[in-house]
PDB file of N, CA and C in Angstrom:
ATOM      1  N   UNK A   1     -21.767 -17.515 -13.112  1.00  0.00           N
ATOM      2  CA  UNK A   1     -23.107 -17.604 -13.639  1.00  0.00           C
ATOM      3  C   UNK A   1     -24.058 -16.647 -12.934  1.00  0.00           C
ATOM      4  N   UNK A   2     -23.301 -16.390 -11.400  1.00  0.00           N
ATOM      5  CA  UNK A   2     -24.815 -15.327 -10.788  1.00  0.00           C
ATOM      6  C   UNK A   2     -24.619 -14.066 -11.783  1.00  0.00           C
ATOM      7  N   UNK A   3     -23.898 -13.312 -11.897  1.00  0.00           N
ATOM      8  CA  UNK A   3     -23.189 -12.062 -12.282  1.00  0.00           C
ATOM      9  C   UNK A   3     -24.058 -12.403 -13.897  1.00  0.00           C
ATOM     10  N   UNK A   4     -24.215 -13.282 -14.624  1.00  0.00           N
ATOM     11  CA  UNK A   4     -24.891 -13.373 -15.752  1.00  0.00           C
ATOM     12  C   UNK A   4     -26.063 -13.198 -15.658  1.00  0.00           C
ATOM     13  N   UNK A   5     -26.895 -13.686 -14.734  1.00  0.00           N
ATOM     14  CA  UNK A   5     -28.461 -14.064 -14.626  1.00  0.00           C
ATOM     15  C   UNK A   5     -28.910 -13.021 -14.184  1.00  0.00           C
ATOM     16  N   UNK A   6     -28.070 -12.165 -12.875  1.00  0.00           N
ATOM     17  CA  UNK A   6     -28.646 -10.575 -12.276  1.00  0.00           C
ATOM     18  C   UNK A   6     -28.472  -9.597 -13.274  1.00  0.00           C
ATOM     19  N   UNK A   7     -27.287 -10.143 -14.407  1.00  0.00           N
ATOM     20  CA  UNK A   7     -27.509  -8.555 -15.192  1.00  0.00           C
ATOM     21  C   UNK A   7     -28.158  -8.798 -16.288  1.00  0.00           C
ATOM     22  N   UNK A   8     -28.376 -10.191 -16.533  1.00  0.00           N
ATOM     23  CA  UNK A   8     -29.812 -10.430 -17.724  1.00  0.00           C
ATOM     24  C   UNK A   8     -31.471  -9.539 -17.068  1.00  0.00           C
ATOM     25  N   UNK A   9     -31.263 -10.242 -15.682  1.00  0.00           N
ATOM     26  CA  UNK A   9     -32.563  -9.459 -15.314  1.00  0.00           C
ATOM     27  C   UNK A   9     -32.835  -7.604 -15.124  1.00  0.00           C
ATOM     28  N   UNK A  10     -31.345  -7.593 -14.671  1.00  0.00           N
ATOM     29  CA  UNK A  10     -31.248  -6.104 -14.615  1.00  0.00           C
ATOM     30  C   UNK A  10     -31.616  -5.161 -16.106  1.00  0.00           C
ATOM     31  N   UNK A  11     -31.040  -6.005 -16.937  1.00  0.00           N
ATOM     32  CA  UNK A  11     -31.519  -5.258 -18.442  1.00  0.00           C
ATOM     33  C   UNK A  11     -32.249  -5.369 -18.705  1.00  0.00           C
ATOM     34  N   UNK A  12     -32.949  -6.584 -18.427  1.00  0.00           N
ATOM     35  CA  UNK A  12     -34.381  -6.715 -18.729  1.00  0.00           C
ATOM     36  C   UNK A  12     -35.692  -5.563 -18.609  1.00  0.00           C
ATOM     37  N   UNK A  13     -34.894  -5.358 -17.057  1.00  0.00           N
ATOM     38  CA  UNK A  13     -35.838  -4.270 -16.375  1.00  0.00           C
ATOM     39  C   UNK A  13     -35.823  -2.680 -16.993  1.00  0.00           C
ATOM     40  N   UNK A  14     -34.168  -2.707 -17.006  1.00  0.00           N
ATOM     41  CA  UNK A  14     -34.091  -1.194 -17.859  1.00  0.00           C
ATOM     42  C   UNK A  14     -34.432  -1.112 -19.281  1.00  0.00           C
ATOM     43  N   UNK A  15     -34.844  -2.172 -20.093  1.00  0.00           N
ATOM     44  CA  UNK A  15     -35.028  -2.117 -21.200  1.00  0.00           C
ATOM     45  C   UNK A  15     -36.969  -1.909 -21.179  1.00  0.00           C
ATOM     46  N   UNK A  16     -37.229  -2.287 -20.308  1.00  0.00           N
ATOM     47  CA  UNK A  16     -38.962  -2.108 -19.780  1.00  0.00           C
ATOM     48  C   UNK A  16     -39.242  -0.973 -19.556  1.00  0.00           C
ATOM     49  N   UNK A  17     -38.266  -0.157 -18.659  1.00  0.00           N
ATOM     50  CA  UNK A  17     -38.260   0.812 -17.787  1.00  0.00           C
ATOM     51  C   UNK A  17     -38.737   0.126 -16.509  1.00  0.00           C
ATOM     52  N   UNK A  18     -38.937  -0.726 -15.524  1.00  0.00           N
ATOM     53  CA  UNK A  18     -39.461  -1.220 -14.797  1.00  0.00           C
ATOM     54  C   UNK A  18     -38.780  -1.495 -13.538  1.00  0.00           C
ATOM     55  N   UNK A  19     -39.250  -1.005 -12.492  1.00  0.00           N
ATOM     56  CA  UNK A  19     -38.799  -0.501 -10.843  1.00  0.00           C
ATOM     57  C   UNK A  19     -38.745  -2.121 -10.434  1.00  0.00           C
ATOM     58  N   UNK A  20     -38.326  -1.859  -8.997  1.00  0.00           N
ATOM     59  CA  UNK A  20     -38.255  -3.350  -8.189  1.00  0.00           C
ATOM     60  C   UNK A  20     -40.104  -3.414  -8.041  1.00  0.00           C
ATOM     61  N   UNK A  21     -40.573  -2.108  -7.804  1.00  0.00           N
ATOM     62  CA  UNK A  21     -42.324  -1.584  -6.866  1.00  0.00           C
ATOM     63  C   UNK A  21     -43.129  -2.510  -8.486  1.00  0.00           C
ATOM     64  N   UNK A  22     -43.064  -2.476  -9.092  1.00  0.00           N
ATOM     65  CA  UNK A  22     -43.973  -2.525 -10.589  1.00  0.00           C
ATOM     66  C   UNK A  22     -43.399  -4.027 -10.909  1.00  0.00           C
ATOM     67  N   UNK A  23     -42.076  -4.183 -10.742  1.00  0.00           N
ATOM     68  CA  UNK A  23     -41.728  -5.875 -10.579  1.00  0.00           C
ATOM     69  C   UNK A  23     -42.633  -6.895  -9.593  1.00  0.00           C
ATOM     70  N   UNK A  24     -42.662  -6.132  -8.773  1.00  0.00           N
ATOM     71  CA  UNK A  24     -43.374  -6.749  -7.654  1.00  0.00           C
ATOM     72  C   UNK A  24     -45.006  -6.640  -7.937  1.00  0.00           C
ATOM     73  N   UNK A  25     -45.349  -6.153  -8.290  1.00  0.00           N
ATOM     74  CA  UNK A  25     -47.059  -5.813  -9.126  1.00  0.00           C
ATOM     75  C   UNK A  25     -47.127  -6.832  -9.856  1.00  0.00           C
ATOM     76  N   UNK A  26     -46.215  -7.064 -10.822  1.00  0.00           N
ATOM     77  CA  UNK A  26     -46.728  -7.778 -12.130  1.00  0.00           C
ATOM     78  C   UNK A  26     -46.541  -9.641 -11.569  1.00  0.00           C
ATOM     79  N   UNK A  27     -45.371  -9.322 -10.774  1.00  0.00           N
ATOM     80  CA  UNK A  27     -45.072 -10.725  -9.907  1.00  0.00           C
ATOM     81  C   UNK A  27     -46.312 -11.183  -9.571  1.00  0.00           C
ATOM     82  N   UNK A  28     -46.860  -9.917  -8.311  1.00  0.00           N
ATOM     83  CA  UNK A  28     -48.207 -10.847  -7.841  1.00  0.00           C
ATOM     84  C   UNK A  28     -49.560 -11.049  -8.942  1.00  0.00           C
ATOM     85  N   UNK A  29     -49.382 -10.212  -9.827  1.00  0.00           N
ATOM     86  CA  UNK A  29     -50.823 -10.820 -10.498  1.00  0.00           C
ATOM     87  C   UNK A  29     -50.391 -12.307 -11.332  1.00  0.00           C
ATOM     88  N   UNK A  30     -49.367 -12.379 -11.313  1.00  0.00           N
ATOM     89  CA  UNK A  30     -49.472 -13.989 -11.572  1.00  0.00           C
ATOM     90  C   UNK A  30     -49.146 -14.703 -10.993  1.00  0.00           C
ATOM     91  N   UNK A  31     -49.503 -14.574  -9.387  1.00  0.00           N
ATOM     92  CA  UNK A  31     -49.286 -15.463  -8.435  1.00  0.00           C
ATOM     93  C   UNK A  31     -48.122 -15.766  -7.954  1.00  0.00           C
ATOM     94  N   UNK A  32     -47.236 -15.069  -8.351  1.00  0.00           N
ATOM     95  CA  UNK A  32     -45.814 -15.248  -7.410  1.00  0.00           C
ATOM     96  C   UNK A  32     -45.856 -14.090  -6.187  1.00  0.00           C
ATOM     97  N   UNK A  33     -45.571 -14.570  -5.165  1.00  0.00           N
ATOM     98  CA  UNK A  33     -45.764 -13.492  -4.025  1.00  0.00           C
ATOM     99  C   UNK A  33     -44.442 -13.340  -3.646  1.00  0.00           C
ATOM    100  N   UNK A  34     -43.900 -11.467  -4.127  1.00  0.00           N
ATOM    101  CA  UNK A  34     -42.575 -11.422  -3.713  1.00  0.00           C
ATOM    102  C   UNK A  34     -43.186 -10.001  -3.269  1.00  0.00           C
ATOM    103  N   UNK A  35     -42.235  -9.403  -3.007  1.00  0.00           N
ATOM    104  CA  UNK A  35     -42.344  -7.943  -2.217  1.00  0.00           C
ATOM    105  C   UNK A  35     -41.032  -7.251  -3.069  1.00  0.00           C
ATOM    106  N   UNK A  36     -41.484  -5.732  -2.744  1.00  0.00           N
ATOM    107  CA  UNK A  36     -40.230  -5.502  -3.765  1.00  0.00           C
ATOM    108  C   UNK A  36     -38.601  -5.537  -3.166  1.00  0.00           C
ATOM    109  N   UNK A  37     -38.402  -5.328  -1.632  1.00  0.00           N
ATOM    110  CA  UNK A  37     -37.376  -5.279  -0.832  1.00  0.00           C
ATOM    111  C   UNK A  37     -37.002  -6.572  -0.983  1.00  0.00           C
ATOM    112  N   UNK A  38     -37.567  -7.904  -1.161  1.00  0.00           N
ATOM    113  CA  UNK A  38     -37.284  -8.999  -1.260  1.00  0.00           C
ATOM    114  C   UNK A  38     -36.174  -9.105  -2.627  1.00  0.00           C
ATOM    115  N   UNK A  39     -37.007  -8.774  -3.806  1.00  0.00           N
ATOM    116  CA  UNK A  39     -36.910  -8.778  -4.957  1.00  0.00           C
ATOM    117  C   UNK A  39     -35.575  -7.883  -5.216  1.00  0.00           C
ATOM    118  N   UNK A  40     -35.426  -6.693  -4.535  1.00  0.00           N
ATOM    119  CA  UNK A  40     -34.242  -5.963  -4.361  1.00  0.00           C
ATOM    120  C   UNK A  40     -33.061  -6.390  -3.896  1.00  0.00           C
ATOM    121  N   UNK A  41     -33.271  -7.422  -3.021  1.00  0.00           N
ATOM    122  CA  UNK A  41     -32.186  -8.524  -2.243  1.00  0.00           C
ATOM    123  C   UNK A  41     -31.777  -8.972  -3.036  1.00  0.00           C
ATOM    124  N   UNK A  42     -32.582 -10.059  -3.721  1.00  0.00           N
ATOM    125  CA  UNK A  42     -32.082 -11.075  -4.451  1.00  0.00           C
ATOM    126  C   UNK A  42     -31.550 -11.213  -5.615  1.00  0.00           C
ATOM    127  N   UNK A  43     -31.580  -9.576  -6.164  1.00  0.00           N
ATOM    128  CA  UNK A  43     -31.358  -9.613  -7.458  1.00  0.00           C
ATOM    129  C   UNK A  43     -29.873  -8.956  -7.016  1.00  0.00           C
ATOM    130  N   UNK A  44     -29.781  -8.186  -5.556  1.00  0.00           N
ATOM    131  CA  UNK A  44     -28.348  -7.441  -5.422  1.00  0.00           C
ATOM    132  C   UNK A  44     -27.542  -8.268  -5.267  1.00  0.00           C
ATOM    133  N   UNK A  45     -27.671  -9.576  -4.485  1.00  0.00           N
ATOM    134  CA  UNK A  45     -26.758  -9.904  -4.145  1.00  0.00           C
ATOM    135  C   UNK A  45     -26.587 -11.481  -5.146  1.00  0.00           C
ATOM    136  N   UNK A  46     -27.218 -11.379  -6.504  1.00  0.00           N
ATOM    137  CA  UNK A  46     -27.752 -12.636  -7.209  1.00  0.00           C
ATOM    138  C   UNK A  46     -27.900 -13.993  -6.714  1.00  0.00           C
ATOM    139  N   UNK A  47     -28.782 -14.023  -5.561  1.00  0.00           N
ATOM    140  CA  UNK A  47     -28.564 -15.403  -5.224  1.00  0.00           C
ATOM    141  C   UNK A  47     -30.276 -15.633  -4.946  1.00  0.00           C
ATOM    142  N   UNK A  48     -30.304 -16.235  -6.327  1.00  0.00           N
ATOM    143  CA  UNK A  48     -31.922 -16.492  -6.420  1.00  0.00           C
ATOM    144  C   UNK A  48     -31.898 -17.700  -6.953  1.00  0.00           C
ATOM    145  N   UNK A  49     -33.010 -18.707  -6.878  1.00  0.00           N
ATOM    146  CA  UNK A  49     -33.294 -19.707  -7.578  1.00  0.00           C
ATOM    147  C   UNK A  49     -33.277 -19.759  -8.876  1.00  0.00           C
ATOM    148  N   UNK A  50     -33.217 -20.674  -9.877  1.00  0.00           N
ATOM    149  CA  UNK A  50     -33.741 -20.801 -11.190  1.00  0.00           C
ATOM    150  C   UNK A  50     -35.229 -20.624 -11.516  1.00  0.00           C
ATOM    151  N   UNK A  51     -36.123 -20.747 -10.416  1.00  0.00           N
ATOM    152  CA  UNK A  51     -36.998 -20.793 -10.284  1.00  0.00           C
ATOM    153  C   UNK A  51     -37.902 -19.360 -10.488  1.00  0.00           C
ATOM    154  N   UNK A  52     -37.204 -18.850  -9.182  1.00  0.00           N
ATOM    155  CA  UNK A  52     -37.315 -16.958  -9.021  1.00  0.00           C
ATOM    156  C   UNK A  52     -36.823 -16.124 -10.676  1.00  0.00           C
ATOM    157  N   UNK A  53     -36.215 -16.937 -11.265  1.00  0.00           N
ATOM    158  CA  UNK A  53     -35.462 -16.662 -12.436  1.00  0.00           C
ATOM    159  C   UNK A  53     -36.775 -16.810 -13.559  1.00  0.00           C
ATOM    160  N   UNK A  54     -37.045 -17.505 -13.881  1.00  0.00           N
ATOM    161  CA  UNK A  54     -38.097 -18.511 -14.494  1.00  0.00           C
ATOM    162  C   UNK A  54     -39.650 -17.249 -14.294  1.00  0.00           C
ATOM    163  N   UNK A  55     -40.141 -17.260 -12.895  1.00  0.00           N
ATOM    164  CA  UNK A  55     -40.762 -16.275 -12.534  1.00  0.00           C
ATOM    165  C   UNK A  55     -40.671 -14.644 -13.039  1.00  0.00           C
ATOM    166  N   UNK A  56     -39.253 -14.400 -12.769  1.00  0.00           N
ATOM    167  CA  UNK A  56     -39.005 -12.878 -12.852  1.00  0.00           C
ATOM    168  C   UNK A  56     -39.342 -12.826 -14.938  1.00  0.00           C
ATOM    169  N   UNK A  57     -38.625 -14.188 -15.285  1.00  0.00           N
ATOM    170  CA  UNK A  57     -39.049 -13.725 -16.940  1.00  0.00           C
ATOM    171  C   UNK A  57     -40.226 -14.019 -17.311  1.00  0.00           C
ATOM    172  N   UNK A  58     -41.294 -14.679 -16.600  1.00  0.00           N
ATOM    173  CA  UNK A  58     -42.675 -14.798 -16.938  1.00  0.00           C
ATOM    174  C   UNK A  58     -43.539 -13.678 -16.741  1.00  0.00           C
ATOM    175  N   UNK A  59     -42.808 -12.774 -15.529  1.00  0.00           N
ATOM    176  CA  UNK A  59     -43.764 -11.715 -14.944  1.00  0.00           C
ATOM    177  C   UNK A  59     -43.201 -10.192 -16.053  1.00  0.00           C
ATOM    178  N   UNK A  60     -42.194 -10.633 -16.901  1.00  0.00           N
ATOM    179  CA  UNK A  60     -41.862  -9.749 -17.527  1.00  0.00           C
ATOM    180  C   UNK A  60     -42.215 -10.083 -19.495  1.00  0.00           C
ATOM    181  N   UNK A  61     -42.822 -11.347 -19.500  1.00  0.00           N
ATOM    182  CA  UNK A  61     -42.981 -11.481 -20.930  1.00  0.00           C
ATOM    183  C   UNK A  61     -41.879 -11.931 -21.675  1.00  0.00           C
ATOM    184  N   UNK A  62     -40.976 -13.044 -20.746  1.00  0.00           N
ATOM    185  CA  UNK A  62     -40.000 -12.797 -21.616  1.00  0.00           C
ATOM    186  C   UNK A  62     -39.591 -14.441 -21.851  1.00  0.00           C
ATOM    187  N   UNK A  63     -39.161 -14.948 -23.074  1.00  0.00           N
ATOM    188  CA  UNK A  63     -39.211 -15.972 -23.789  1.00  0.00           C
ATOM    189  C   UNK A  63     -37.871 -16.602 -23.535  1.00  0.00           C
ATOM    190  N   UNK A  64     -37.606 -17.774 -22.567  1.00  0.00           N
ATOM    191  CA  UNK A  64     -36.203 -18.400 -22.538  1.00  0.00           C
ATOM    192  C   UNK A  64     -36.651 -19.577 -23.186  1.00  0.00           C
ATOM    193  N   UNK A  65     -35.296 -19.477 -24.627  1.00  0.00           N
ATOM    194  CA  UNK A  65     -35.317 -20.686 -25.205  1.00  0.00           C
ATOM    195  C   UNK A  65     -34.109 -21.117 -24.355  1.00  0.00           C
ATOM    196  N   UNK A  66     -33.765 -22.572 -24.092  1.00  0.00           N
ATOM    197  CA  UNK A  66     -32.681 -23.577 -23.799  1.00  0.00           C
ATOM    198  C   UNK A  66     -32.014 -24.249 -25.216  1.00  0.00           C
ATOM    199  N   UNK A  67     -30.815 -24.308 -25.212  1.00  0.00           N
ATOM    200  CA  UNK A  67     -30.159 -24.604 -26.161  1.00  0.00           C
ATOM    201  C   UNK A  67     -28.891 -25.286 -25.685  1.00  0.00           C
ATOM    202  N   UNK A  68     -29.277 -26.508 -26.192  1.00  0.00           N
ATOM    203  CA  UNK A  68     -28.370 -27.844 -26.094  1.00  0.00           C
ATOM    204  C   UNK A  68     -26.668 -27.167 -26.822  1.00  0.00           C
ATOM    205  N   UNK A  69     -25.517 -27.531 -25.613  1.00  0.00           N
ATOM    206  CA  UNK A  69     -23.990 -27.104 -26.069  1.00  0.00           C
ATOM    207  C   UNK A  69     -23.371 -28.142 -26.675  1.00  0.00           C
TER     208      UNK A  69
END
């Protein structure tokens, strides 16, 4: 599941065009305080919260529906 969630976000980003530096911009104007070296960690080595997850697609505009299996 990590290997799913880092390369959802990873496309996310290349589909934006959008750096770890400009991740980290849009992070803090909505109140998530990450840094981009942080943000670079966590996405390399995918071991981030659901939370940080949740965050990274809010700071990017991006719509998770949940869907019952």
């Amino acid at each position: 599941m990590k290997s799913k969630a880092r390369q959802f976000i990873k496309s996310e980003l290349a589909k934006r065009d959008i750096n770890y530096v400009q991740l980290s911009k849009l992070m803090n104007k909505k109140g998530y305080a990450e840094n981009p070296d942080k943000i670079r960690t966590k996405i390399h080595r995918g071991a981030f919260s659901f939370s940080f997850f949740l965050e990274v697609c809010d700071s990017l505009s991006v719509d998770i529906t949940l869907i019952d299996k």
